[in-house]
N, C-alpha and C. Protein backbone atom coordinates (compact mmCIF):
# COMPACT_ATOMS: atom_id res chain seq x y z
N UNK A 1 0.83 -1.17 0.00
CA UNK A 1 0.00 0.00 0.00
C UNK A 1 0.88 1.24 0.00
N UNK A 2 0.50 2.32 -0.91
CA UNK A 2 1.69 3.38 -0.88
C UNK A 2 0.90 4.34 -0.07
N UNK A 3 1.73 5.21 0.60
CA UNK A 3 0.55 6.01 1.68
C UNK A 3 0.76 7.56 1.44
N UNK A 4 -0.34 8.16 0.97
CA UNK A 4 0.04 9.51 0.22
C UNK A 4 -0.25 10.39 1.74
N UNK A 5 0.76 11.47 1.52
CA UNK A 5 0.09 12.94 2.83
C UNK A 5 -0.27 13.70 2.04
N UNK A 6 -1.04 13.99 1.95
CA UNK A 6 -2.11 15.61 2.30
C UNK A 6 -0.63 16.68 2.36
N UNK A 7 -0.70 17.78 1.26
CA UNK A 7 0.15 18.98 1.58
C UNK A 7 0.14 19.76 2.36
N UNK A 8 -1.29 19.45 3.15
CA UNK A 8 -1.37 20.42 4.16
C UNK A 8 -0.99 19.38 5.55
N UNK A 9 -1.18 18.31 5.94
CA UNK A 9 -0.61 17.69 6.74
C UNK A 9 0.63 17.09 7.66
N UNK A 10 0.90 17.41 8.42
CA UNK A 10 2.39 16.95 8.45
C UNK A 10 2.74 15.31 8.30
N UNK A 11 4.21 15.14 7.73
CA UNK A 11 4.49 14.00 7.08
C UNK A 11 4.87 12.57 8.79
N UNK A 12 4.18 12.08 8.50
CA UNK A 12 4.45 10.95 9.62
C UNK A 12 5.99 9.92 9.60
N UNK A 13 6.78 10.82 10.62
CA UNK A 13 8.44 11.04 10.79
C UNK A 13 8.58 9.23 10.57
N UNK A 14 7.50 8.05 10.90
CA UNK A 14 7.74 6.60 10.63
C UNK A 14 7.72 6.21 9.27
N UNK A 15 6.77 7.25 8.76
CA UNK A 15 6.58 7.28 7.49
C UNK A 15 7.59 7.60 6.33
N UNK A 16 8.33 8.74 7.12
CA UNK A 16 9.27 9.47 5.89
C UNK A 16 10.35 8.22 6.24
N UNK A 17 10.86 8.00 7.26
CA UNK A 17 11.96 6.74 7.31
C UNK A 17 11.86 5.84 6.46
N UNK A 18 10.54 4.91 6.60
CA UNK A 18 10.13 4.09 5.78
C UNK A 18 10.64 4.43 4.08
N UNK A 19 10.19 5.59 3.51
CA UNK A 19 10.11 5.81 2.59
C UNK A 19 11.35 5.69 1.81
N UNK A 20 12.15 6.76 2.94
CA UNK A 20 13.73 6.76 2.81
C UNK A 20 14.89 5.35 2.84
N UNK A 21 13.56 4.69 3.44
CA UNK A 21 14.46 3.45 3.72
C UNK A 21 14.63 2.21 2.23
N UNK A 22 13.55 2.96 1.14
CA UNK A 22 13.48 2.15 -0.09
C UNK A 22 15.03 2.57 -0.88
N UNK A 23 15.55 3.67 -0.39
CA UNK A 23 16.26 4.54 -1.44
C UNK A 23 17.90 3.26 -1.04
N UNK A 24 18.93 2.79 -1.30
CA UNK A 24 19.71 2.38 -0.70
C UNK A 24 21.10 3.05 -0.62
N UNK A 25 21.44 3.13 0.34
CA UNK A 25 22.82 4.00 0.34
C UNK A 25 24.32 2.61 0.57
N UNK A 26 25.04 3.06 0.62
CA UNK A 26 26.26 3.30 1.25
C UNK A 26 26.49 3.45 2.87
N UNK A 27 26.78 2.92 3.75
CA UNK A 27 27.55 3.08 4.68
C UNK A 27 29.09 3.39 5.41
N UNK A 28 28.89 4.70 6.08
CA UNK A 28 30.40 5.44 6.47
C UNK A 28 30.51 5.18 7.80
N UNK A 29 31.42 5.30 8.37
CA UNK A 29 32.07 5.75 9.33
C UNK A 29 32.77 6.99 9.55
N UNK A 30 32.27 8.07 9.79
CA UNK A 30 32.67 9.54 10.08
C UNK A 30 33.27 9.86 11.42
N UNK A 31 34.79 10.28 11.20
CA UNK A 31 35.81 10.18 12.34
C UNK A 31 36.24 11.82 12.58
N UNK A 32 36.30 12.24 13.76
CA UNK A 32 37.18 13.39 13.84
C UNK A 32 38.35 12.97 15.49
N UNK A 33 39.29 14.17 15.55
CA UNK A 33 39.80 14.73 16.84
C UNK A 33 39.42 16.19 17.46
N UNK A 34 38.39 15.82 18.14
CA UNK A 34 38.06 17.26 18.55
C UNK A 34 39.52 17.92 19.78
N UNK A 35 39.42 18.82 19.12
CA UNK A 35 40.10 19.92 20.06
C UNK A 35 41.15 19.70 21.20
N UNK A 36 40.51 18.72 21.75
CA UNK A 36 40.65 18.39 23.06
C UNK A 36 41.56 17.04 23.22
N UNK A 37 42.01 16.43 22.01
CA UNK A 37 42.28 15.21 21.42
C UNK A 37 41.29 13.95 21.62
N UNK A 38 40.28 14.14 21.74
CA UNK A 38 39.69 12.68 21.76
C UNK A 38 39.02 12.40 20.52
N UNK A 39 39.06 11.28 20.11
CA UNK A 39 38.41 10.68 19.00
C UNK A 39 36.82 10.76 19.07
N UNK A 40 36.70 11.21 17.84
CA UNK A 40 34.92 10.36 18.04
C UNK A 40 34.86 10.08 16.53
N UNK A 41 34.11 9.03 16.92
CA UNK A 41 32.96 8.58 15.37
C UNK A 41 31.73 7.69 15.20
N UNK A 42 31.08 8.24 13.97
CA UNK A 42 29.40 7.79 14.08
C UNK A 42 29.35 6.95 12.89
N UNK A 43 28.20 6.44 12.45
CA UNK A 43 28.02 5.71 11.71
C UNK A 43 26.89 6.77 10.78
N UNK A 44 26.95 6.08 9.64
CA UNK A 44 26.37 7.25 8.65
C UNK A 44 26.23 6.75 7.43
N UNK A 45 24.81 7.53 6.87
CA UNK A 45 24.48 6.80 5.57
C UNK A 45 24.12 8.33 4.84
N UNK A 46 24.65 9.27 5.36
CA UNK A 46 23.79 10.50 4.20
C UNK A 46 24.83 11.23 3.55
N UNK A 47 26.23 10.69 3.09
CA UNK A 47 26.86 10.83 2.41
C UNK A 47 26.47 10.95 0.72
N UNK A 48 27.39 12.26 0.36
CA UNK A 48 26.87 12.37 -1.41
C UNK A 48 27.73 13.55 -1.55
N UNK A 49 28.57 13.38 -2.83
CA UNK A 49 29.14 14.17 -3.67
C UNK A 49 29.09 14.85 -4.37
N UNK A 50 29.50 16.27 -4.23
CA UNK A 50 28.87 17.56 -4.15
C UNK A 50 29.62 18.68 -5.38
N UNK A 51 30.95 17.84 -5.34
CA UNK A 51 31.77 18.77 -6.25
C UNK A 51 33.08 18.18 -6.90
N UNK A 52 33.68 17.72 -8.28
CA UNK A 52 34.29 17.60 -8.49
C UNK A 52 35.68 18.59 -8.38
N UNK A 53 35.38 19.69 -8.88
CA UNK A 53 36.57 20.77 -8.67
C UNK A 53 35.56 22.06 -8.17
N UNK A 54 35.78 22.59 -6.97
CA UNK A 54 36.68 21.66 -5.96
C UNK A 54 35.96 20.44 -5.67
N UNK A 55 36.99 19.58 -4.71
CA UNK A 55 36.55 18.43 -4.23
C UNK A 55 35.65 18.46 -2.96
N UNK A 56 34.30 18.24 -3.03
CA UNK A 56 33.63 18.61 -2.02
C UNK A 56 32.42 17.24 -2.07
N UNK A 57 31.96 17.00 -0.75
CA UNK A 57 31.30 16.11 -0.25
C UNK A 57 30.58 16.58 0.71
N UNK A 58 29.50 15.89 0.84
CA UNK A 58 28.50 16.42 2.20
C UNK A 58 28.10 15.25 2.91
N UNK A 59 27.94 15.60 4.40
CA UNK A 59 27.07 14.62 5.41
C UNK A 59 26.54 15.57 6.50
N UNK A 60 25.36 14.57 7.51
CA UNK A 60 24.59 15.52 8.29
C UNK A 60 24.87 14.66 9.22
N UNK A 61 24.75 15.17 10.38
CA UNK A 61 24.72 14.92 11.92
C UNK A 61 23.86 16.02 12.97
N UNK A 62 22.90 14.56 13.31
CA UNK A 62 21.53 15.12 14.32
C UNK A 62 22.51 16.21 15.32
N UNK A 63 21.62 16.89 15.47
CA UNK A 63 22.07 18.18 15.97
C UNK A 63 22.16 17.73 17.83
N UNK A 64 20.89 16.73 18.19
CA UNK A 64 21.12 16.26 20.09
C UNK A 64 22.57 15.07 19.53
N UNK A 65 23.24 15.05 18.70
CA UNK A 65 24.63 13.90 18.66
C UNK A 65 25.25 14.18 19.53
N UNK A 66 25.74 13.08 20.91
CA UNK A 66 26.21 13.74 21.68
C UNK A 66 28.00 13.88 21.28
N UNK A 67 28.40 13.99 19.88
CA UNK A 67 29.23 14.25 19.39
C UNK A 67 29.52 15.60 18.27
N UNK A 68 28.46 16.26 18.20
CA UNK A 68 28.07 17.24 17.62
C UNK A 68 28.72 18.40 17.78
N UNK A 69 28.96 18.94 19.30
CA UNK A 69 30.07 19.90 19.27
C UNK A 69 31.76 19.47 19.12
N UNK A 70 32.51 17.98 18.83
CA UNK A 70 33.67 18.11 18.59
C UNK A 70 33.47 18.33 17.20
N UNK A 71 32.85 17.67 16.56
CA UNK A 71 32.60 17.63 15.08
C UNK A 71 32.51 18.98 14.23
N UNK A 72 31.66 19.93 15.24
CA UNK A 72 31.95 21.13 14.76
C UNK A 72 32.87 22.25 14.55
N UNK A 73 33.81 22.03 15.98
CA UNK A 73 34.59 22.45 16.76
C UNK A 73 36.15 21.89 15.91
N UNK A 74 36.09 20.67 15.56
CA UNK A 74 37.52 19.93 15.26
C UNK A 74 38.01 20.81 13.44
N UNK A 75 36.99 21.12 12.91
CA UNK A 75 37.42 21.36 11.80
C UNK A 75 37.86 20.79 10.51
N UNK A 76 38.04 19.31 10.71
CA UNK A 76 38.33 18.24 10.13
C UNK A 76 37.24 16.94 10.26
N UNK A 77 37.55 16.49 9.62
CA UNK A 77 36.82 14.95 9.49
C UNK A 77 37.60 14.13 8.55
N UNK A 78 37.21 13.10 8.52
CA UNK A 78 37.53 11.34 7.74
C UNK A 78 36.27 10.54 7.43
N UNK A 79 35.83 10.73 6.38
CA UNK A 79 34.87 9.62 5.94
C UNK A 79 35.45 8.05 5.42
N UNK A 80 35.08 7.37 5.91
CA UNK A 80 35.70 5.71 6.25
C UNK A 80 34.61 4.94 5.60
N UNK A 81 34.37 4.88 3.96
CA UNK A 81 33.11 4.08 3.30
C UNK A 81 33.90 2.62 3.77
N UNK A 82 32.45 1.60 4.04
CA UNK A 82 32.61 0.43 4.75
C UNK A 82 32.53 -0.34 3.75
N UNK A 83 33.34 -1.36 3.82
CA UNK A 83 32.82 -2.52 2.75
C UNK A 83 32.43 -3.58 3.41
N UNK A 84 31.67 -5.16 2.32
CA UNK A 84 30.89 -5.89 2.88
C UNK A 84 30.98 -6.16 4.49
N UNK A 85 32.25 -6.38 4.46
CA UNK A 85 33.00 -7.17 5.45
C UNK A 85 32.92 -6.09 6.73
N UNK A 86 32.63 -4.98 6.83
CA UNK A 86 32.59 -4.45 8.13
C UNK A 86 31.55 -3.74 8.77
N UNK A 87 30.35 -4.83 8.44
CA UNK A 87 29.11 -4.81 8.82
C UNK A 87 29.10 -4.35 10.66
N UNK A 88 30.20 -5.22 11.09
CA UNK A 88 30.14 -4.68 12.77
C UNK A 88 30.62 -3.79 12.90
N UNK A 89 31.57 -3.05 12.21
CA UNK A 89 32.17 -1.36 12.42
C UNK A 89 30.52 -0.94 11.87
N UNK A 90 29.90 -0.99 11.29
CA UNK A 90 29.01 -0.07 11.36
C UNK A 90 28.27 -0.14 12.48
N UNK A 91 27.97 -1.05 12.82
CA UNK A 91 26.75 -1.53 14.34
C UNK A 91 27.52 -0.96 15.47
N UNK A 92 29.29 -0.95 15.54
CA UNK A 92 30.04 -0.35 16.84
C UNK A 92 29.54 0.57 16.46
N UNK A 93 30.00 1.70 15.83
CA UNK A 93 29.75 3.20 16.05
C UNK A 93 28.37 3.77 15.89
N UNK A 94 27.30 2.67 15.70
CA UNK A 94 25.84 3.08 15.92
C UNK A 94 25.60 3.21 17.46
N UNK A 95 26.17 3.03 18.06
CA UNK A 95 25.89 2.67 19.53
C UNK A 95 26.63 3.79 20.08
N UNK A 96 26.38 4.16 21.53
CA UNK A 96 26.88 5.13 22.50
C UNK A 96 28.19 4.36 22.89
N UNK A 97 29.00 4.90 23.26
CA UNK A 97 30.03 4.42 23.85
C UNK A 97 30.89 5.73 24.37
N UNK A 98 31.98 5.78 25.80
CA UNK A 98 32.62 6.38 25.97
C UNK A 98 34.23 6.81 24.79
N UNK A 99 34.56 5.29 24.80
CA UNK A 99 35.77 5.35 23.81
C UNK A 99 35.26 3.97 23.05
N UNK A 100 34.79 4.73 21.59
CA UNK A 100 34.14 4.06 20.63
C UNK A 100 35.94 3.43 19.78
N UNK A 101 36.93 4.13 20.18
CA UNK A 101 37.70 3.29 19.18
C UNK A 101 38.29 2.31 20.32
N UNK A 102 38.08 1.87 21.71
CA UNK A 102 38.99 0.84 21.99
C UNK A 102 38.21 -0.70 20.88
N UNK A 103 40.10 -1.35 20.84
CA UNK A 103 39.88 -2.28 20.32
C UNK A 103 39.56 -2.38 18.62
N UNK A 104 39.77 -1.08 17.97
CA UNK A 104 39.44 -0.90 16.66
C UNK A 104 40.79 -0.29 15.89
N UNK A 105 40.79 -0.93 15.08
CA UNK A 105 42.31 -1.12 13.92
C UNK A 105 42.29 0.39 13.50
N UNK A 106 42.65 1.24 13.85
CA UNK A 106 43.10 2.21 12.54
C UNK A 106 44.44 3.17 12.91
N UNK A 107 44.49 4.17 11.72
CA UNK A 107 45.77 4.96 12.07
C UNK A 107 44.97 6.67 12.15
N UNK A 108 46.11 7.04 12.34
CA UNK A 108 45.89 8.88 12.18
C UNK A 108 46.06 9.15 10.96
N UNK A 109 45.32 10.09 10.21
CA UNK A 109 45.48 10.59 9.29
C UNK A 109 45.34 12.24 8.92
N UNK A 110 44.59 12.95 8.08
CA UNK A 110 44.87 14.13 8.24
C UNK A 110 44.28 14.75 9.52
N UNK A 111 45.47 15.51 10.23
CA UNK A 111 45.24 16.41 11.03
C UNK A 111 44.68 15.43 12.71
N UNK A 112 45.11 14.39 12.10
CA UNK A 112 45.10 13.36 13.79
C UNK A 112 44.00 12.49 13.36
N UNK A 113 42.75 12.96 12.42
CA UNK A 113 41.44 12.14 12.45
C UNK A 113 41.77 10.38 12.13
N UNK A 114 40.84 9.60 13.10
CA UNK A 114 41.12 7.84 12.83
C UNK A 114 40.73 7.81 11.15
N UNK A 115 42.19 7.21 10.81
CA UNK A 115 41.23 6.45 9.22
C UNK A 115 41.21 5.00 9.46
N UNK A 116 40.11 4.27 9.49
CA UNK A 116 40.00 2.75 10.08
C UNK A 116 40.21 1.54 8.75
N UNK A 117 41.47 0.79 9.26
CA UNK A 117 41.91 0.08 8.31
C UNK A 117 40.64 -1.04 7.84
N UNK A 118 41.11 -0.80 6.40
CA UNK A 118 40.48 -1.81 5.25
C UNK A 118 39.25 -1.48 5.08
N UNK A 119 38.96 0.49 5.42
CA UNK A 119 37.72 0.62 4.75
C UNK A 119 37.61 0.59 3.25
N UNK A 120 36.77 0.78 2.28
CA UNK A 120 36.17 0.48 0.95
C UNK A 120 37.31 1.85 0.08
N UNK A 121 36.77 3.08 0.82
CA UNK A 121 37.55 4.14 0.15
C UNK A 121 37.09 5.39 1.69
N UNK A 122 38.02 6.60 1.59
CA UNK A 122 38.94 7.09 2.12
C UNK A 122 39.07 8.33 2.19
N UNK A 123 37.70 9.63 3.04
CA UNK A 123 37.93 10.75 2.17
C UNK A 123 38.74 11.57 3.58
N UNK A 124 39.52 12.18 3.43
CA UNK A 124 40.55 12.94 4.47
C UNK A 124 39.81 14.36 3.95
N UNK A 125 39.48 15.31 5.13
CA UNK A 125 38.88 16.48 4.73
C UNK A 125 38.32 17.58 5.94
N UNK A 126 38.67 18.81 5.12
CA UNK A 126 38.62 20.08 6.06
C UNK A 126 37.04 20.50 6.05
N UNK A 127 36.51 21.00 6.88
CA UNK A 127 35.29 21.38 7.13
C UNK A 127 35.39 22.77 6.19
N UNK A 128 34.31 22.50 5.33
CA UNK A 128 34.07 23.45 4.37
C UNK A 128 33.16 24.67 4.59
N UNK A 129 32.44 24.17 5.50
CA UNK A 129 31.29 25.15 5.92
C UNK A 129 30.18 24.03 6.62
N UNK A 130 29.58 24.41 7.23
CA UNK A 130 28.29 24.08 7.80
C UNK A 130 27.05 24.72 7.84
N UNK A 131 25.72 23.78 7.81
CA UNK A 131 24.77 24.83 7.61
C UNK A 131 23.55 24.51 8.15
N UNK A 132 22.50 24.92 8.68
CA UNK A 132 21.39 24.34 8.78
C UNK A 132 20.58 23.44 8.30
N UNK A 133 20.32 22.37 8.53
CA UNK A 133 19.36 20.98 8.31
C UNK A 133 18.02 20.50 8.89
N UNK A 134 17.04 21.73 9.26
CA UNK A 134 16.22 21.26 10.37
C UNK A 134 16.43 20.39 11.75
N UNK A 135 16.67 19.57 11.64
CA UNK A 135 16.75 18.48 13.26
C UNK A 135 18.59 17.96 13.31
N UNK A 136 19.34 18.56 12.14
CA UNK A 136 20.80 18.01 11.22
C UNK A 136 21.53 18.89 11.29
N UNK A 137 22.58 19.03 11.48
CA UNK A 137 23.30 20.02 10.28
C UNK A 137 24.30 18.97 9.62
N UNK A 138 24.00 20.36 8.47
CA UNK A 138 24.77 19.66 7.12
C UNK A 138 26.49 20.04 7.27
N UNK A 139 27.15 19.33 6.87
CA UNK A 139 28.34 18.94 6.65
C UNK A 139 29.18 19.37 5.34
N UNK A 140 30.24 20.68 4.77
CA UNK A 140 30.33 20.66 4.11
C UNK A 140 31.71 20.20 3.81
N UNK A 141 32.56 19.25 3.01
CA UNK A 141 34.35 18.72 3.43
C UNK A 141 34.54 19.09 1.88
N UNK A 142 36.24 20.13 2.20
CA UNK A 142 36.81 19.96 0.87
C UNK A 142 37.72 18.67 1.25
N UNK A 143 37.99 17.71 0.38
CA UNK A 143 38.72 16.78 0.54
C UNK A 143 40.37 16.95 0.56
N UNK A 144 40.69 16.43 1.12
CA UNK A 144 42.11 16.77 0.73
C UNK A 144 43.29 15.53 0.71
N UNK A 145 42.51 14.77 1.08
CA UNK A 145 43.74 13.49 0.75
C UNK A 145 42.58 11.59 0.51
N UNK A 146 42.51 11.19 -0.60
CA UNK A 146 41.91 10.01 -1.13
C UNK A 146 42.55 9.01 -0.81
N UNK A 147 42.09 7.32 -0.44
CA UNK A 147 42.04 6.17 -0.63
C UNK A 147 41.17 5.54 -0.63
N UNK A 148 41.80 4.40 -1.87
CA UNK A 148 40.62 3.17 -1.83
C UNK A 148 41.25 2.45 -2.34
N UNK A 149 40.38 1.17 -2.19
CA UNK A 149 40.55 -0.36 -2.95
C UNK A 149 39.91 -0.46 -3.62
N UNK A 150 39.71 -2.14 -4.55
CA UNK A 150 38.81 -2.95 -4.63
C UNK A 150 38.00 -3.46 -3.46
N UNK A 151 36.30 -4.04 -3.92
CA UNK A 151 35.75 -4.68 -3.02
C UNK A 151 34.34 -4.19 -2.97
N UNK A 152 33.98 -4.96 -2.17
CA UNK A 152 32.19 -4.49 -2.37
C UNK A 152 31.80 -3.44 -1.35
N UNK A 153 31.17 -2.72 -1.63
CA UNK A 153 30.33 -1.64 -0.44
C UNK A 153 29.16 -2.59 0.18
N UNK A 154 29.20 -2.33 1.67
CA UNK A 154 28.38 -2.44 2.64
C UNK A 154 27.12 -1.52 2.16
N UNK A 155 25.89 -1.83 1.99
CA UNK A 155 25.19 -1.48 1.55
C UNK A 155 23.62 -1.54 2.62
N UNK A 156 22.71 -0.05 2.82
CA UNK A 156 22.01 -0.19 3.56
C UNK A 156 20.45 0.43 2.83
N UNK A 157 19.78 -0.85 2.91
CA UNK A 157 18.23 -0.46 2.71
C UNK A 157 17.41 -0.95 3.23
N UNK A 158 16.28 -0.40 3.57
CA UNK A 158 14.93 -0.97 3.93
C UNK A 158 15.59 -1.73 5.33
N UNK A 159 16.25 -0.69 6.44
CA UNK A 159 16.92 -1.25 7.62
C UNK A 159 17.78 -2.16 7.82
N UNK A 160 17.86 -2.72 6.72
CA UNK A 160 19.34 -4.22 6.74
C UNK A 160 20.32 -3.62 5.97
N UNK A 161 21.40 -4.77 6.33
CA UNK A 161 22.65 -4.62 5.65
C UNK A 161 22.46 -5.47 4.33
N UNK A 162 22.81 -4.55 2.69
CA UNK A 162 23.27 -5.96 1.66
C UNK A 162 24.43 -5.57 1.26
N UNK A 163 24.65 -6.39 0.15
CA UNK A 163 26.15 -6.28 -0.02
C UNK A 163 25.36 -6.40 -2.25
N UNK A 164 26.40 -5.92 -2.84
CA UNK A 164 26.14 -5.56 -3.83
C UNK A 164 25.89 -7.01 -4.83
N UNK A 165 25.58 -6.83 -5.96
CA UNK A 165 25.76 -7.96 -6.74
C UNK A 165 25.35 -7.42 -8.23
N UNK A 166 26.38 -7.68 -8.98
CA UNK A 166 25.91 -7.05 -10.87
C UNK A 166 24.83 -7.71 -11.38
N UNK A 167 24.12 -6.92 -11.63
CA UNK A 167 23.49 -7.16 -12.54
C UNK A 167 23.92 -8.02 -13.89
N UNK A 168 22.90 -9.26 -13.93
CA UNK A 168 23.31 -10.04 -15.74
C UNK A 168 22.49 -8.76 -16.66
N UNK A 169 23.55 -8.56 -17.66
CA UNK A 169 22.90 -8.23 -18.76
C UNK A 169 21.76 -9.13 -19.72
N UNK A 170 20.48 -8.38 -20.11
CA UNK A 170 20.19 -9.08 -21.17
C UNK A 170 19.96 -9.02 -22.57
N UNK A 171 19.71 -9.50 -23.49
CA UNK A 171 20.49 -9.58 -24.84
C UNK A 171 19.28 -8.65 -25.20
């Protein structure tokens, strides 16, 4: 059943999830060092590429995150795209934790931020600007230093994890 709103109605917040949840993304891991040196990072699916020259990318983070002021504050970030295989790095950093990296593989990269080994690909990047998102703010990164591999993206729709698979052509 598809469930239409009324323009004059407000949109039912289970509803818009749902909806959103047909669309399938990509899964990140978004790392900074706030200020203060401590690590933080979240898990994240509202990643999208914004600018070839310059190199620019966007993500949002709920504004009650109780990571929200290093993130703003640090000036930097690391987007860490996940592949198949690190279905539980995404489920760790969905969760609260004091020190979300004990026990988790990675190095420093630009400007101190964790880049967590054997993610998919690799964006190192300066806070470009930030801006209002209703309940979010938006995220703006010029990039400044790339990696990646081969391998499949961790892939999230309709609340689960999939993992990719090509399409057969047909004649």
């Amino acid at each position: 059943m598809i469930n239409v709103t009324d323009q004059h109605e407000p949109i039912d917040p289970r509803d818009l999830r749902n909806a959103l949840g047909r669309y399938p993304t990509g899964v990140a891991v978004i790392t900074t060092r706030a200020p203060n040196g401590k690590f933080e990072g979240l898990t994240a699916n509202s990643l999208a590429a914004v600018s070839l020259a310059p190199p620019l990318i966007l993500w949002s983070l709920r504004r009650e995150a109780p990571s929200i002021k290093s993130f703003l504050a640090a000036g930097t970030f690391v987007v860490n795209v996940l592949s198949e295989e690190q279905s539980h790095l995404s489920d760790h950093f969905a969760k609260p934790s004091d020190n979300k990296f004990d026990r988790v593989t990675f190095s420093t990269g630009w400007a101190g931020c964790p880049v967590l080994h054997e993610s998919l690909a690799v964006f190192e990047c300066d806070t470009e600007s930030t801006t209002d998102g209703g309940d979010h703010v938006i995220f703006l990164g010029r990039i400044r230093r790339i990696h990646h591999r081969e391998g499949s993206p961790l892939i999230f729709s309709g609340g689960k994890y999939h993992s990719d698979a090509p399409l057969v052509a047909k004649p």
